[in-house]
Protein backbone atom coordinates (compact mmCIF):
# COMPACT_ATOMS: atom_id res chain seq x y z
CA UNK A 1 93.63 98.83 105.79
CA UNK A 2 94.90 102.02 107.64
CA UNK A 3 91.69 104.70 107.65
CA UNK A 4 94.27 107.41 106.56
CA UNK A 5 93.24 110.38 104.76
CA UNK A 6 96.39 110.65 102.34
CA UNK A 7 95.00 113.60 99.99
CA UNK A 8 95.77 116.16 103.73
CA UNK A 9 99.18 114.57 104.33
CA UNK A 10 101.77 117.85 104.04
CA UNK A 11 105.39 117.08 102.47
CA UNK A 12 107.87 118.91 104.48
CA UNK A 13 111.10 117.94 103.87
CA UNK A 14 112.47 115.76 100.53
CA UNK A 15 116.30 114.76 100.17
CA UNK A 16 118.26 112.95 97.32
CA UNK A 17 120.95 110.36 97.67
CA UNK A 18 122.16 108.00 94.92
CA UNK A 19 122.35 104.76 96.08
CA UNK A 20 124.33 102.08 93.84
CA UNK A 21 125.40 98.56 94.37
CA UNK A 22 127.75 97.93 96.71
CA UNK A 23 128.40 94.47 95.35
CA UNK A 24 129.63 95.90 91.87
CA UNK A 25 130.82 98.58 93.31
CA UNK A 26 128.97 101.28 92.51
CA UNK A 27 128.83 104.42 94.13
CA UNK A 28 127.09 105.93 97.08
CA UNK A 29 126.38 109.80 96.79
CA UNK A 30 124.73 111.53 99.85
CA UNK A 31 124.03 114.79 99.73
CA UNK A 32 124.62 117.11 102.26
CA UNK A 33 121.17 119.42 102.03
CA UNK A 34 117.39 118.74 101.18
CA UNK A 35 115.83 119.96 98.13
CA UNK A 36 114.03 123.26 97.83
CA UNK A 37 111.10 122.79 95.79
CA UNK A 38 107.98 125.55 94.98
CA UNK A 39 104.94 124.97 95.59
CA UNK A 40 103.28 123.11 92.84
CA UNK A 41 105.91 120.68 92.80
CA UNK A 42 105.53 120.12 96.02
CA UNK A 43 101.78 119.47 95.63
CA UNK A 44 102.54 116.95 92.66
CA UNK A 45 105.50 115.23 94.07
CA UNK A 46 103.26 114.38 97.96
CA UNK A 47 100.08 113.26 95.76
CA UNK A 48 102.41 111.17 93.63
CA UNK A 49 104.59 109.29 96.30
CA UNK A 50 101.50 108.77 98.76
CA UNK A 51 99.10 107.21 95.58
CA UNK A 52 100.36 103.60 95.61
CA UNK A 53 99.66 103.27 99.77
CA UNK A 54 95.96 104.21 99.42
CA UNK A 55 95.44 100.61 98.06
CA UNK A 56 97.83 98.50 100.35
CA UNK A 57 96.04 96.66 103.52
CA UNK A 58 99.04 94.59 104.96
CA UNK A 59 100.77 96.11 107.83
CA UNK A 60 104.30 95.51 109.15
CA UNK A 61 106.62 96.70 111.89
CA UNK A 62 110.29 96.65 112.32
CA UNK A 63 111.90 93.78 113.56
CA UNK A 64 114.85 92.33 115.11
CA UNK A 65 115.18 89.04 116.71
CA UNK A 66 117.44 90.22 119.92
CA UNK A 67 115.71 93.37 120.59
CA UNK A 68 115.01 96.60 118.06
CA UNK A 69 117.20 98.89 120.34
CA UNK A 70 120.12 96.76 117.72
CA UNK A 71 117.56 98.04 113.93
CA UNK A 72 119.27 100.93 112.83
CA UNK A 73 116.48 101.85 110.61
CA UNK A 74 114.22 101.86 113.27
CA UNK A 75 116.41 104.02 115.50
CA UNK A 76 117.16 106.76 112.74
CA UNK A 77 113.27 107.02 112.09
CA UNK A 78 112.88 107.39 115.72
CA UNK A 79 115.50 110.09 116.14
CA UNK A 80 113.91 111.59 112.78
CA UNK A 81 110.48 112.04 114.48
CA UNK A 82 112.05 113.50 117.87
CA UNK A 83 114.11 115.64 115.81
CA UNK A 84 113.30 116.77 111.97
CA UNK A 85 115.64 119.49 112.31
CA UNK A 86 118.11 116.73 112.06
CA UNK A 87 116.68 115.35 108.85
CA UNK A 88 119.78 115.85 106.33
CA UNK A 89 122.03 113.76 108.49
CA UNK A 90 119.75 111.07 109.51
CA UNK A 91 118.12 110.50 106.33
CA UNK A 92 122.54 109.66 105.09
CA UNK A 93 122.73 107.37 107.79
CA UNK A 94 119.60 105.18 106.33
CA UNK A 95 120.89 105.69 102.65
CA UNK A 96 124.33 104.39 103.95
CA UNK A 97 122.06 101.03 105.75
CA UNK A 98 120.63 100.70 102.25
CA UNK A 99 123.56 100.74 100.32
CA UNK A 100 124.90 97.83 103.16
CA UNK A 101 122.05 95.31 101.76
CA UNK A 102 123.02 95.99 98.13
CA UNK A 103 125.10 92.66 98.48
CA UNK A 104 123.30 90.71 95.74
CA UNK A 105 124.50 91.29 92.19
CA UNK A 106 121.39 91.50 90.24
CA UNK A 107 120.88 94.66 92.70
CA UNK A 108 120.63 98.46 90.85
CA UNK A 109 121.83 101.50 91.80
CA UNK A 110 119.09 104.18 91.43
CA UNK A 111 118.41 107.46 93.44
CA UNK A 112 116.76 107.12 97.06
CA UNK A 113 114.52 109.12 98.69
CA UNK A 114 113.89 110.39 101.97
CA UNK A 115 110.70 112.20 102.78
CA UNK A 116 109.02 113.71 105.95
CA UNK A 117 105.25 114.15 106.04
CA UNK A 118 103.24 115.56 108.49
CA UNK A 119 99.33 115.81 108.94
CA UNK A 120 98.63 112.30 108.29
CA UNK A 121 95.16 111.69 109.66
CA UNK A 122 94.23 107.90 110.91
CA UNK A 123 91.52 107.32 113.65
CA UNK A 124 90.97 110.83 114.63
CA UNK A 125 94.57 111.78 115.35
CA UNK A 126 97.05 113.69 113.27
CA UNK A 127 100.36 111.83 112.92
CA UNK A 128 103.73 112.42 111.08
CA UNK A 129 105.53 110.31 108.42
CA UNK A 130 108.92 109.21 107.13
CA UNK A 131 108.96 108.08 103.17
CA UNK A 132 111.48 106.55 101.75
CA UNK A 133 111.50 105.80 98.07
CA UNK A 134 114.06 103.96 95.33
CA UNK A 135 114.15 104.29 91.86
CA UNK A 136 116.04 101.02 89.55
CA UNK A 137 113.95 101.76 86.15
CA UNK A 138 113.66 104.46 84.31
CA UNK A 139 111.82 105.18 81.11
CA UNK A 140 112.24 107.19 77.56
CA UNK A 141 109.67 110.42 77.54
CA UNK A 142 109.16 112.55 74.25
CA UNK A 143 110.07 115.91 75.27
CA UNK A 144 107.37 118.30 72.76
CA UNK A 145 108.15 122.07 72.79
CA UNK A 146 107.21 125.05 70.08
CA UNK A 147 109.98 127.30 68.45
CA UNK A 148 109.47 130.23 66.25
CA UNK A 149 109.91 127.46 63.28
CA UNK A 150 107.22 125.06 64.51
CA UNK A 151 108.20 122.04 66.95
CA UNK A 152 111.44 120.45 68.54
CA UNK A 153 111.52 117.08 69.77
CA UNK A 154 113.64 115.70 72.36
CA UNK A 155 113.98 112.53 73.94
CA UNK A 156 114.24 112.88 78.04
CA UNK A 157 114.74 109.73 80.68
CA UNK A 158 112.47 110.04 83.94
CA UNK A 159 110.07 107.98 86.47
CA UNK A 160 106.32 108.33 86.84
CA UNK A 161 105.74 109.35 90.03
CA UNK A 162 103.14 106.11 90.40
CA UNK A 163 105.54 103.43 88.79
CA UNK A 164 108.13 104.15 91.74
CA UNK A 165 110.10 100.73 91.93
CA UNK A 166 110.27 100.56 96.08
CA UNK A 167 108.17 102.50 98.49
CA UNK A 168 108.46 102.69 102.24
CA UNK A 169 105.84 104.60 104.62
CA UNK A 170 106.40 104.63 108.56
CA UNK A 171 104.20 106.13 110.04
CA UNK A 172 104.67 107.25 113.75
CA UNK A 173 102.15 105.24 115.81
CA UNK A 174 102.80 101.99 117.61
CA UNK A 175 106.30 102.90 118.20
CA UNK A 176 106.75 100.39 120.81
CA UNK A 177 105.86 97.76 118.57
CA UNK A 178 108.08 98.78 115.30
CA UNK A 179 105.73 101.62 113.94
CA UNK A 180 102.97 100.95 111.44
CA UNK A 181 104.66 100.43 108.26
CA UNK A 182 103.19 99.87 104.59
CA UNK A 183 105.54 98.61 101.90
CA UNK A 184 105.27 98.32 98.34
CA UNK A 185 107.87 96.89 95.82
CA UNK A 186 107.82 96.72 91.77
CA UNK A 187 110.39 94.33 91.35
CA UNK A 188 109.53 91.91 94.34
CA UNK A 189 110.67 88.59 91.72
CA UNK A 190 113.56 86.85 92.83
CA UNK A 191 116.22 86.37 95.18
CA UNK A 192 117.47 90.13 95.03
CA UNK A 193 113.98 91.53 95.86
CA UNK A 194 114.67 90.42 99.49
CA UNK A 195 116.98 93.13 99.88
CA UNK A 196 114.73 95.92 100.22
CA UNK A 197 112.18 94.25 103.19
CA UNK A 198 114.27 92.28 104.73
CA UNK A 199 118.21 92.94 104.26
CA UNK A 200 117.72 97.00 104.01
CA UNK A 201 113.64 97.38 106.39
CA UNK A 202 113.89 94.16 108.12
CA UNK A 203 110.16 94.01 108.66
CA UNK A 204 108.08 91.48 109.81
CA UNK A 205 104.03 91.48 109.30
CA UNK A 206 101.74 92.74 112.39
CA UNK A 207 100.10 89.52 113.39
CA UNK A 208 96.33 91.42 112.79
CA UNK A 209 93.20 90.28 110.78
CA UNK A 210 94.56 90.76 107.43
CA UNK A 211 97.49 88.86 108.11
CA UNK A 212 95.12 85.82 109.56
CA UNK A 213 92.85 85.91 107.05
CA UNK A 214 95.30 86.01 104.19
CA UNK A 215 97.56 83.11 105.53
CA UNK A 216 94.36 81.02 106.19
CA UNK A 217 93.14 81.29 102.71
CA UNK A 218 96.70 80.57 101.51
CA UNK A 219 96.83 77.12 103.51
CA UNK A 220 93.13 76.21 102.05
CA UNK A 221 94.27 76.99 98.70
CA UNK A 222 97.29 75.14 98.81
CA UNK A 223 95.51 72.22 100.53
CA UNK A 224 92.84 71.57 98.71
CA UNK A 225 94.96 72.26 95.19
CA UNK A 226 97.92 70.54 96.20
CA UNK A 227 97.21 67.62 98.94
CA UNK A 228 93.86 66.69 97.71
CA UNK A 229 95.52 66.44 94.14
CA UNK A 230 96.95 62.70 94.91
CA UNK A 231 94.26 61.33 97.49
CA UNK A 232 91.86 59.12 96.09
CA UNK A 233 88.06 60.24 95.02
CA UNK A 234 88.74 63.75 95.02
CA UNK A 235 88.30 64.58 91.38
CA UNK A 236 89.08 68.48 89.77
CA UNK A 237 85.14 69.44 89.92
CA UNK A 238 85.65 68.63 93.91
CA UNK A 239 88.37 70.46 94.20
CA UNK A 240 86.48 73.49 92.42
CA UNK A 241 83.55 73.60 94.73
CA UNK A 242 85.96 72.82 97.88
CA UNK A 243 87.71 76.18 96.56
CA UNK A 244 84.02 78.19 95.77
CA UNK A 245 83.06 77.06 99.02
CA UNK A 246 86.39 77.96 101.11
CA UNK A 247 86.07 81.88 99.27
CA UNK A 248 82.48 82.21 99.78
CA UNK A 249 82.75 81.24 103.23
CA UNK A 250 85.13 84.60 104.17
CA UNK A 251 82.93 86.50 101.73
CA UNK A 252 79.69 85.69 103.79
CA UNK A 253 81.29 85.82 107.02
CA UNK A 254 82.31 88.90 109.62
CA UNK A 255 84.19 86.71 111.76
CA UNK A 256 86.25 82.90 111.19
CA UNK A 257 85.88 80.16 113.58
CA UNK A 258 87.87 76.95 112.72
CA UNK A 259 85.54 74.59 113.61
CA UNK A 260 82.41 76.16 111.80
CA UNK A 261 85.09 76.80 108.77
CA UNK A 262 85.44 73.18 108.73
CA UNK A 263 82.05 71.40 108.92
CA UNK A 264 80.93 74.16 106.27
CA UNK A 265 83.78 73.46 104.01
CA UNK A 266 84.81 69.47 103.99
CA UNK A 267 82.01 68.12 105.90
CA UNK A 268 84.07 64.76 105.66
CA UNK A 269 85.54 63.07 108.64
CA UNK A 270 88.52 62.26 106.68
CA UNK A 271 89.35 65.07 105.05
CA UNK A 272 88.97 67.16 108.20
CA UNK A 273 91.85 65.31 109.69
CA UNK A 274 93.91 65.47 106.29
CA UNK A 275 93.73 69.42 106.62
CA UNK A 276 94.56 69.56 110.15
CA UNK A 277 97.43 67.78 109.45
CA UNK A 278 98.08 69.94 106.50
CA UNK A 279 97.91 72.71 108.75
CA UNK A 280 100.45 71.55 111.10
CA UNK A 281 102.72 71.29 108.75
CA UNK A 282 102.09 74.26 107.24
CA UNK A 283 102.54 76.08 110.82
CA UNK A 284 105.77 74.72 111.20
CA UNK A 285 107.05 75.43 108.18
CA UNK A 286 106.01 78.72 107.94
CA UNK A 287 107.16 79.47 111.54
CA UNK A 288 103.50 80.92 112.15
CA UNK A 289 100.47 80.36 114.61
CA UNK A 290 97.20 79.97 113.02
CA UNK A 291 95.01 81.55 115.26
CA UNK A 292 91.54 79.62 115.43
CA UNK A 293 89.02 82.95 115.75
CA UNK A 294 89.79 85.88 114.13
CA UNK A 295 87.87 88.49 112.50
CA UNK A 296 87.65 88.57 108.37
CA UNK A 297 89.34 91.01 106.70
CA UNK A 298 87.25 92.13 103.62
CA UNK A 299 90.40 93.57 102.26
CA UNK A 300 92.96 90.34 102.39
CA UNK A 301 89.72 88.27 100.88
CA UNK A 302 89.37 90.76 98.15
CA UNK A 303 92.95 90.49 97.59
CA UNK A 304 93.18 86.36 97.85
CA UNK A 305 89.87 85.74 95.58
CA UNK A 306 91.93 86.91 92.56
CA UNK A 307 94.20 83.81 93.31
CA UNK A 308 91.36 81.49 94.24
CA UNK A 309 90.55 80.98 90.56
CA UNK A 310 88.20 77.61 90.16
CA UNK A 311 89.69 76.68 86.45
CA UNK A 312 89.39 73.05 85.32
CA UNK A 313 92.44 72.76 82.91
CA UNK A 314 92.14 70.36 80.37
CA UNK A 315 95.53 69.35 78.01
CA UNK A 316 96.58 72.91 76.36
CA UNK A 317 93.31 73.13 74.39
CA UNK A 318 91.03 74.59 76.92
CA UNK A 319 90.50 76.46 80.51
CA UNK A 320 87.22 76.32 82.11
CA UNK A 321 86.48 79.04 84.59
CA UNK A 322 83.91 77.50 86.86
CA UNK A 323 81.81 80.12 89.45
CA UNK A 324 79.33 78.09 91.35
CA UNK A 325 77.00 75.18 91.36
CA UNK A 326 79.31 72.10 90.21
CA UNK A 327 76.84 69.63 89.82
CA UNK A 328 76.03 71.01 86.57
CA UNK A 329 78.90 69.52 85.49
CA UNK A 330 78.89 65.75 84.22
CA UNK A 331 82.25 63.84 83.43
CA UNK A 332 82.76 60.79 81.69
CA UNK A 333 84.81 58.51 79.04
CA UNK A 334 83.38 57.73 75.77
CA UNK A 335 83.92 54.26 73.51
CA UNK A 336 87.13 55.39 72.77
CA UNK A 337 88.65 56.23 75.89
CA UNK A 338 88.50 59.69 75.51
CA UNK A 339 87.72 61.70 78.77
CA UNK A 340 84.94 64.68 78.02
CA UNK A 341 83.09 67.06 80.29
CA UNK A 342 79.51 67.58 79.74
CA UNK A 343 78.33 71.27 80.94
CA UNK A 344 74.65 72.29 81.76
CA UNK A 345 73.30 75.68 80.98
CA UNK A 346 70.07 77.72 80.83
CA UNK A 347 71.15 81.00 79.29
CA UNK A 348 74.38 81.94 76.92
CA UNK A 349 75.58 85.07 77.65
């Protein structure tokens, strides 16, 4: 996760363009001056739009397969950081690239923000910001005011400031490389959520410790949940303690080695080949190098654990959640050919 101070960040500048669906046709309004805001607002509005990026780890950097001189994104926030007195015009010219990736129909039109931060602090060293922001939903507020006769009700239609639908921070560093960028998106379901990261940001995820540890814990999970599922003597309460084990290991662990990951994990012969064949395939269909030492990052294990859920699932009747020490748990078939699980306990909470 980026050691940035967000709380000191300074909003500068803040424009407004509407920003519709091209594919129904919608309109694109860009407006020609930046808003002028006092002081408070201004205080609310940089706390609000900076909140959801104090909890995101995952990096990412522009990128574009020929070379990023061709990612117009890219090149507007570069001419935006060499020149912020050019800020109106360059922030139309991204509103305009996001209105060309509105191509999907189930896209909506909503206002778009462009923001310029400065004061940013990460690792010692001050560093200036461009936010961009999009707002699809909006909600119904009650609007409460006093008269001379009592009250007056009114309904009003707005966003929370921290249930912004798309949020976009790049920050100036690593320019070289894309810029550190953090992403967030509300509505990141379906076909149509692509639009925003890829057709509008096209980003691609900086190849760091979060990134290994997060895709190495997706490969166990889906190996041991979805290969070990049809191979023979690999029951449910194995594939529990195979997943207990896998999470514990990055828990305990400041740094991954494959080979230790391995022995500690399957032990078996066998199934250490199954899962480097697993991984191979997983590699190549992911179109991504598993690197075999890497340090843990406490942040993408935090993240993954609330996936690695060890539930034994039986019919629709019940779920249970299992946290440790499976050989307290006896299976069998009685007389009648009914399967059962028989659970051992000291204390009932």
């Amino acid at each position: 996760m980026l050691t940035a101070d967000y709380n000191t960040a300074k909003l500068r500048k803040i424009i407004l363009h509407y920003v519709g669906s091209k594919n129904n046709l919608d309109p694109l309004t860009i407006s020609d001056k930046a808003l002028e805001l006092d002081d408070q607002t201004v205080e609310q509005l940089q706390e609000g739009l900076l909140f959801k990026f104090k909890s995101i780890a995952e990096k990412f950097s522009f990128h574009h397969p020929s070379s990023l001189q061709y990612h117009e994104v890219y090149n507007f926030c570069q001419q935006l950081f060499a020149d912020p007195e050019n800020f109106e015009k360059l922030s139309g010219n991204i509103a305009r690239q996001l209105y060309e990736a509105t191509t999907h129909p189930k896209v909506k039109g909503g206002e778009f923000y462009v923001t310029y931060f400065e004061g940013l602090p990460i690792e010692s060293r001050m560093h200036k910001a461009i936010g961009l922001f999009k707002t699809e939903n909006k909600s119904l507020f009650l609007d409460v005011t006093k008269d001379a006769d009592g009250f007056a009700l009114a309904m009003k239609e707005g966003v929370e400031l921290t249930k912004i639908d798309k949020g976009c921070l790049i920050i100036n560093r690593n320019k070289e490389e894309g810029y550190d960028v953090l992403i967030f998106d509300n509505q990141n379901r379906g076909e149509e959520a692509q639009y925003w990261k890829e057709g509008f940001l096209g980003l691609t995820p900086q190849k760091n410790e979060f990134h290994h540890t997060a895709h190495f814990l997706t490969l166990t999970k889906q190996f041991i949940t979805e290969q070990l599922e049809g191979e023979a003597g690999v029951s449910k309460t194995d594939q529990v303690e195979l997943l207990n084990k896998s999470i514990n290991y990055f828990k305990e662990k400041d740094a991954f080695d494959i080979d230790e990951f391995q022995s500690e994990v399957f032990a078996d012969d066998d199934m250490i080949h199954s899962f480097r064949q697993f991984g191979t395939r997983y590699v190549e269909s992911n179109d991504y190098d598993i690197s075999s030492n890497f340090d843990i990052s406490p942040d993408a294990v935090k993240k993954q654990a609330r996936v690695y859920k060890s539930v034994l699932k039986l019919d629709k009747n019940f779920h249970i959640y299992i946290h440790g020490r499976t050989d307290l748990i006896e299976r069998g078939t009685d007389n009648d050919g009914r399967k059962y699980y028989k659970i051992y306990y000291v204390d009932e909470a």
